[in-house]
N, C-alpha and C. Protein backbone atom coordinates (compact mmCIF):
# COMPACT_ATOMS: atom_id res chain seq x y z
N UNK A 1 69.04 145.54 137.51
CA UNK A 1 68.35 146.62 138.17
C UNK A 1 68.88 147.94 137.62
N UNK A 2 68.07 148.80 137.42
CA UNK A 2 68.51 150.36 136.79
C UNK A 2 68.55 150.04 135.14
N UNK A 3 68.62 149.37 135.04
CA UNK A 3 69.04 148.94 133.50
C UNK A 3 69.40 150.09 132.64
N UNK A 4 67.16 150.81 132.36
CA UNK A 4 67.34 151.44 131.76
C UNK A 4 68.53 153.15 132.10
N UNK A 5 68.60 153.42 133.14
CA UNK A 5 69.51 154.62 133.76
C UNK A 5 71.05 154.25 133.17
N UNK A 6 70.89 152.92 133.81
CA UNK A 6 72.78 152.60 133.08
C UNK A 6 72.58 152.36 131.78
N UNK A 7 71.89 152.22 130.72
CA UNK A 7 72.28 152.14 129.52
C UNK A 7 72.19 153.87 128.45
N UNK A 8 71.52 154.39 129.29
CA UNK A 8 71.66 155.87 128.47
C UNK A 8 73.21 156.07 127.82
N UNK A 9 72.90 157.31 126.90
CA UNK A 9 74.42 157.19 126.04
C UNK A 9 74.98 158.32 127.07
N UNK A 10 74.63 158.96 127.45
CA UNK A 10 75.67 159.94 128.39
C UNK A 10 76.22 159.39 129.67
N UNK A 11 77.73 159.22 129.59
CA UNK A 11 78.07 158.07 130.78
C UNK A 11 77.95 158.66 132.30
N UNK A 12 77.23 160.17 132.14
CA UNK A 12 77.31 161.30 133.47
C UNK A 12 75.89 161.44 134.00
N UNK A 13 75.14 161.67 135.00
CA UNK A 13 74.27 162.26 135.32
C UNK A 13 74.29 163.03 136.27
N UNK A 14 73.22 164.37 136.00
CA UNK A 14 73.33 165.22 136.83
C UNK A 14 72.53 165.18 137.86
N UNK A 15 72.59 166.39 138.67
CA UNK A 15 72.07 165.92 139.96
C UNK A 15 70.08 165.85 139.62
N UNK A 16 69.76 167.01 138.83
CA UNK A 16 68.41 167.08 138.49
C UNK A 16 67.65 165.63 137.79
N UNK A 17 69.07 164.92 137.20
CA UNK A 17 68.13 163.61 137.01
C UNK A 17 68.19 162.42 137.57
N UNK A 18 69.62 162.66 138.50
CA UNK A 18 69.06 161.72 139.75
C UNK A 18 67.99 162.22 140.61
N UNK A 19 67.21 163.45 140.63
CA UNK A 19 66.03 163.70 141.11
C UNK A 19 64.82 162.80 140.37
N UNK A 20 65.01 163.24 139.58
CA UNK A 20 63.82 162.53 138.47
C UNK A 20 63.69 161.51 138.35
N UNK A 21 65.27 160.55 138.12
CA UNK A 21 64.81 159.30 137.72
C UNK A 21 64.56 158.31 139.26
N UNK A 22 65.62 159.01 140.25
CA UNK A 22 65.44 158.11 141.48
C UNK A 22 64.34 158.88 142.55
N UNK A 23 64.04 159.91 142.23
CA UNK A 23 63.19 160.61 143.17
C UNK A 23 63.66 161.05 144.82
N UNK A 24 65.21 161.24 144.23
CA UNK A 24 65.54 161.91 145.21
C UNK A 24 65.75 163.31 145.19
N UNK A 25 65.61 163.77 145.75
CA UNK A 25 65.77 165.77 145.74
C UNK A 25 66.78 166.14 146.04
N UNK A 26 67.44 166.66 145.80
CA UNK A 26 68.68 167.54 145.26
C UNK A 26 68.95 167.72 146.96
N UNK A 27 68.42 168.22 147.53
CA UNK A 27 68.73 168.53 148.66
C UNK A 27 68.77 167.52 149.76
N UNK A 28 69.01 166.04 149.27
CA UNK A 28 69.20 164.96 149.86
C UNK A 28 70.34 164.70 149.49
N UNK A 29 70.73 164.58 148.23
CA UNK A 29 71.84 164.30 147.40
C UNK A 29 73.01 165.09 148.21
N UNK A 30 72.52 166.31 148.20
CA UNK A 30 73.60 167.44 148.71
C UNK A 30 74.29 166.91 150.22
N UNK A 31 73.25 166.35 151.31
CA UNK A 31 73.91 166.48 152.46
C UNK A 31 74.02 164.39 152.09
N UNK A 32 74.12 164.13 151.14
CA UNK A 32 74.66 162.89 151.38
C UNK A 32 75.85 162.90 150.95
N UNK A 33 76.44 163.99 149.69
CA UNK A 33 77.58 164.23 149.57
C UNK A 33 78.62 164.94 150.86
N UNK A 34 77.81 165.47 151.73
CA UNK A 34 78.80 166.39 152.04
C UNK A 34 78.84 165.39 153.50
N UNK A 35 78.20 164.31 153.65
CA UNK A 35 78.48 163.19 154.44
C UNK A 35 79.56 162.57 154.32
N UNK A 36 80.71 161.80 155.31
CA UNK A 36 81.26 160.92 154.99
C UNK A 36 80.66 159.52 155.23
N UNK A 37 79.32 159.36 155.23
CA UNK A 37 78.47 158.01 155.82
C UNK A 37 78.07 157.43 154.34
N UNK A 38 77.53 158.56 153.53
CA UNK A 38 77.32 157.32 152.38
C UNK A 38 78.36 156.95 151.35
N UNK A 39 79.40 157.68 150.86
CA UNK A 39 80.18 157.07 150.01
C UNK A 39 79.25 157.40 148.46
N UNK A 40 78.77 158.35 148.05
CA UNK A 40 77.79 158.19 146.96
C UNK A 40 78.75 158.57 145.67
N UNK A 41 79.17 158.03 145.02
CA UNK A 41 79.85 158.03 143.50
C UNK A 41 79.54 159.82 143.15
N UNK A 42 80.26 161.25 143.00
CA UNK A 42 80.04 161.70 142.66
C UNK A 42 81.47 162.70 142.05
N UNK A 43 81.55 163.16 140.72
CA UNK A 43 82.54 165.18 140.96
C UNK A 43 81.94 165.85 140.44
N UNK A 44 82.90 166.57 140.79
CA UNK A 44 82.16 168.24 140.56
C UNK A 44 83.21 168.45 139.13
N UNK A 45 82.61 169.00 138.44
CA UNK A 45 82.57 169.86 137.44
C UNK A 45 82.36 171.39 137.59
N UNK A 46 83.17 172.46 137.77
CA UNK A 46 83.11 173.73 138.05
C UNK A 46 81.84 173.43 138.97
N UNK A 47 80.81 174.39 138.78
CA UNK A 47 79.54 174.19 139.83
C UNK A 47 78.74 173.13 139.78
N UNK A 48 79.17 172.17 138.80
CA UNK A 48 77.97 171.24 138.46
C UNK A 48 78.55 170.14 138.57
N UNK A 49 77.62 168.99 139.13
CA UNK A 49 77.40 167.78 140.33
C UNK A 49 77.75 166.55 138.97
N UNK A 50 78.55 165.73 139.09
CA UNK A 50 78.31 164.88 138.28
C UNK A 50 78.28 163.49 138.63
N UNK A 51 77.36 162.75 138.48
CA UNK A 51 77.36 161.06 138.78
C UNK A 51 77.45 159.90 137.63
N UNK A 52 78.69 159.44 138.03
CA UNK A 52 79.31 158.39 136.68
C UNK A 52 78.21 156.99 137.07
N UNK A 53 77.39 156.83 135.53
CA UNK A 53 75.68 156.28 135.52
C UNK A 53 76.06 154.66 136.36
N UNK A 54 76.94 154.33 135.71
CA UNK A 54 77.61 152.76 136.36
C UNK A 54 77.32 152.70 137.83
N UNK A 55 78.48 153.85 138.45
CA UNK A 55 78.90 153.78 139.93
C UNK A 55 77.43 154.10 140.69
N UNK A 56 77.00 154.80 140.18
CA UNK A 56 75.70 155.54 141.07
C UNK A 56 74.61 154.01 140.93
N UNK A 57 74.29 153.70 139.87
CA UNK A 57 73.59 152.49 140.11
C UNK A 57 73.98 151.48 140.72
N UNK A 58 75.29 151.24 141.28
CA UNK A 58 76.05 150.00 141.43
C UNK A 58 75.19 150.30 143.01
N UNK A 59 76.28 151.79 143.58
CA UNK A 59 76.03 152.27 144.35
C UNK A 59 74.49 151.87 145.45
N UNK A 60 73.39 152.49 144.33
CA UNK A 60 72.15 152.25 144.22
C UNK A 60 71.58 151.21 145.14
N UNK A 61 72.29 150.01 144.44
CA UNK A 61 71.96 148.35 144.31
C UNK A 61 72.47 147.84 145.72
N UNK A 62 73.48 148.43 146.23
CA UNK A 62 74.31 147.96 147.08
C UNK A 62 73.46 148.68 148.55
N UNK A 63 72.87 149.95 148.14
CA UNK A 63 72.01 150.57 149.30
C UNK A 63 70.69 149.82 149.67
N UNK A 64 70.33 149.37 149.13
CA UNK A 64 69.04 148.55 148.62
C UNK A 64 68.93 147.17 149.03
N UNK A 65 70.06 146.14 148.76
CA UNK A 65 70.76 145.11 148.79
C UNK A 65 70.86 145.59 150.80
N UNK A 66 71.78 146.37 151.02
CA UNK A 66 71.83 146.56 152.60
C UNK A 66 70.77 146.46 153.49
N UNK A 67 69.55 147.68 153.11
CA UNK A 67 68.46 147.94 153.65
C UNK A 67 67.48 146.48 153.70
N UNK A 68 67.53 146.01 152.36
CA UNK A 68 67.12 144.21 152.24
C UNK A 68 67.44 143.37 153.13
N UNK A 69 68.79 143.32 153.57
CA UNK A 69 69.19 142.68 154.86
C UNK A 69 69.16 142.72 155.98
N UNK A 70 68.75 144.12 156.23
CA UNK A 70 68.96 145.16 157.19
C UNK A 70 67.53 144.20 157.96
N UNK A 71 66.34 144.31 157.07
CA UNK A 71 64.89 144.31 157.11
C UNK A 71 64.92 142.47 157.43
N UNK A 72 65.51 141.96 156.39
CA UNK A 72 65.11 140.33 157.07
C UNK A 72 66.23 139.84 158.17
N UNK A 73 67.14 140.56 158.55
CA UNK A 73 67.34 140.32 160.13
C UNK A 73 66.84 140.63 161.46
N UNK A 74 65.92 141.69 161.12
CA UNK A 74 64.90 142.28 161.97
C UNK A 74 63.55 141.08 161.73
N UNK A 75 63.08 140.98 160.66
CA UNK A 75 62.09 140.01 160.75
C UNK A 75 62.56 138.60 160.66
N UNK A 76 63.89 138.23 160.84
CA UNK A 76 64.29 136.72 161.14
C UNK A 76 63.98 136.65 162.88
N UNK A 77 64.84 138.13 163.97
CA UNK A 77 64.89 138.16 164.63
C UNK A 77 63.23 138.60 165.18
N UNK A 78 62.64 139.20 164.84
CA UNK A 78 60.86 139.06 165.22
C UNK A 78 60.79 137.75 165.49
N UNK A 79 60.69 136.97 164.51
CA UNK A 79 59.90 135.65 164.56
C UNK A 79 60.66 134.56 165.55
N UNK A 80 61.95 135.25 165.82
CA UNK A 80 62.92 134.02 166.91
C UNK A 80 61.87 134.47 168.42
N UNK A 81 62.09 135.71 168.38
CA UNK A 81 61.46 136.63 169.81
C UNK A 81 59.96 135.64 169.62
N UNK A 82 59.38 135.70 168.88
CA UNK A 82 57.66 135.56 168.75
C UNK A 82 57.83 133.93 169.30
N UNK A 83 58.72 133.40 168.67
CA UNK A 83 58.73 131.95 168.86
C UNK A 83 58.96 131.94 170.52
N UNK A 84 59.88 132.33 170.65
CA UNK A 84 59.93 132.17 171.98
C UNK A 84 59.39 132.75 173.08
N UNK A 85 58.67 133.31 173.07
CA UNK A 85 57.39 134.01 173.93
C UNK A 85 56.19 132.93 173.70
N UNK A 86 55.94 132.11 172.53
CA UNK A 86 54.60 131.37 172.60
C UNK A 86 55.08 130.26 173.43
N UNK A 87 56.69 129.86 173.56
CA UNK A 87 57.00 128.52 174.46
C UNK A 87 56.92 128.98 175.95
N UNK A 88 56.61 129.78 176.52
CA UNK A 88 56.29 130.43 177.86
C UNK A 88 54.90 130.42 178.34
């Protein structure tokens, strides 16, 4: 997953092309950094944002991977509820 993002030759990305390539906006990025909830791979460089391409995709995968689980324990748990409302 990310493949192509993690194989670029620059091992850094900035914040404008984690806009671009993940379609997140800068101003998401910002208050997820200044969160201690997500943990998002990032330093600073004088004023400028830097994300090491590895960590941020790992990162990525692992948010994704969560939300994935997140979603079929909710629809494992639907279908237990559903089941057991039709035995009534």
């Amino acid at each position: 997953m990310f493949d192509e993002f993690k194989n670029k030759s620059k091992p850094f990305a900035d914040a404008k092309e984690i806009e671009e390539y993940f379609e997140i906006p800068q101003s998401t990025q910002k208050s997820w950094r200044n969160s201690n909830k997500n943990n998002i791979p990032y330093f600073r460089v004088g004023d400028t944002i830097k994300y090491p391409r590895q960590l941020i995709a790992l990162w990525f995968e692992k948010q994704i991977r969560n939300k994935t689980h997140i979603k079929e324990v909710i629809d494992q748990t639907d279908k237990t509820v559903s089941q057991r409302e039709n035995k009534k």
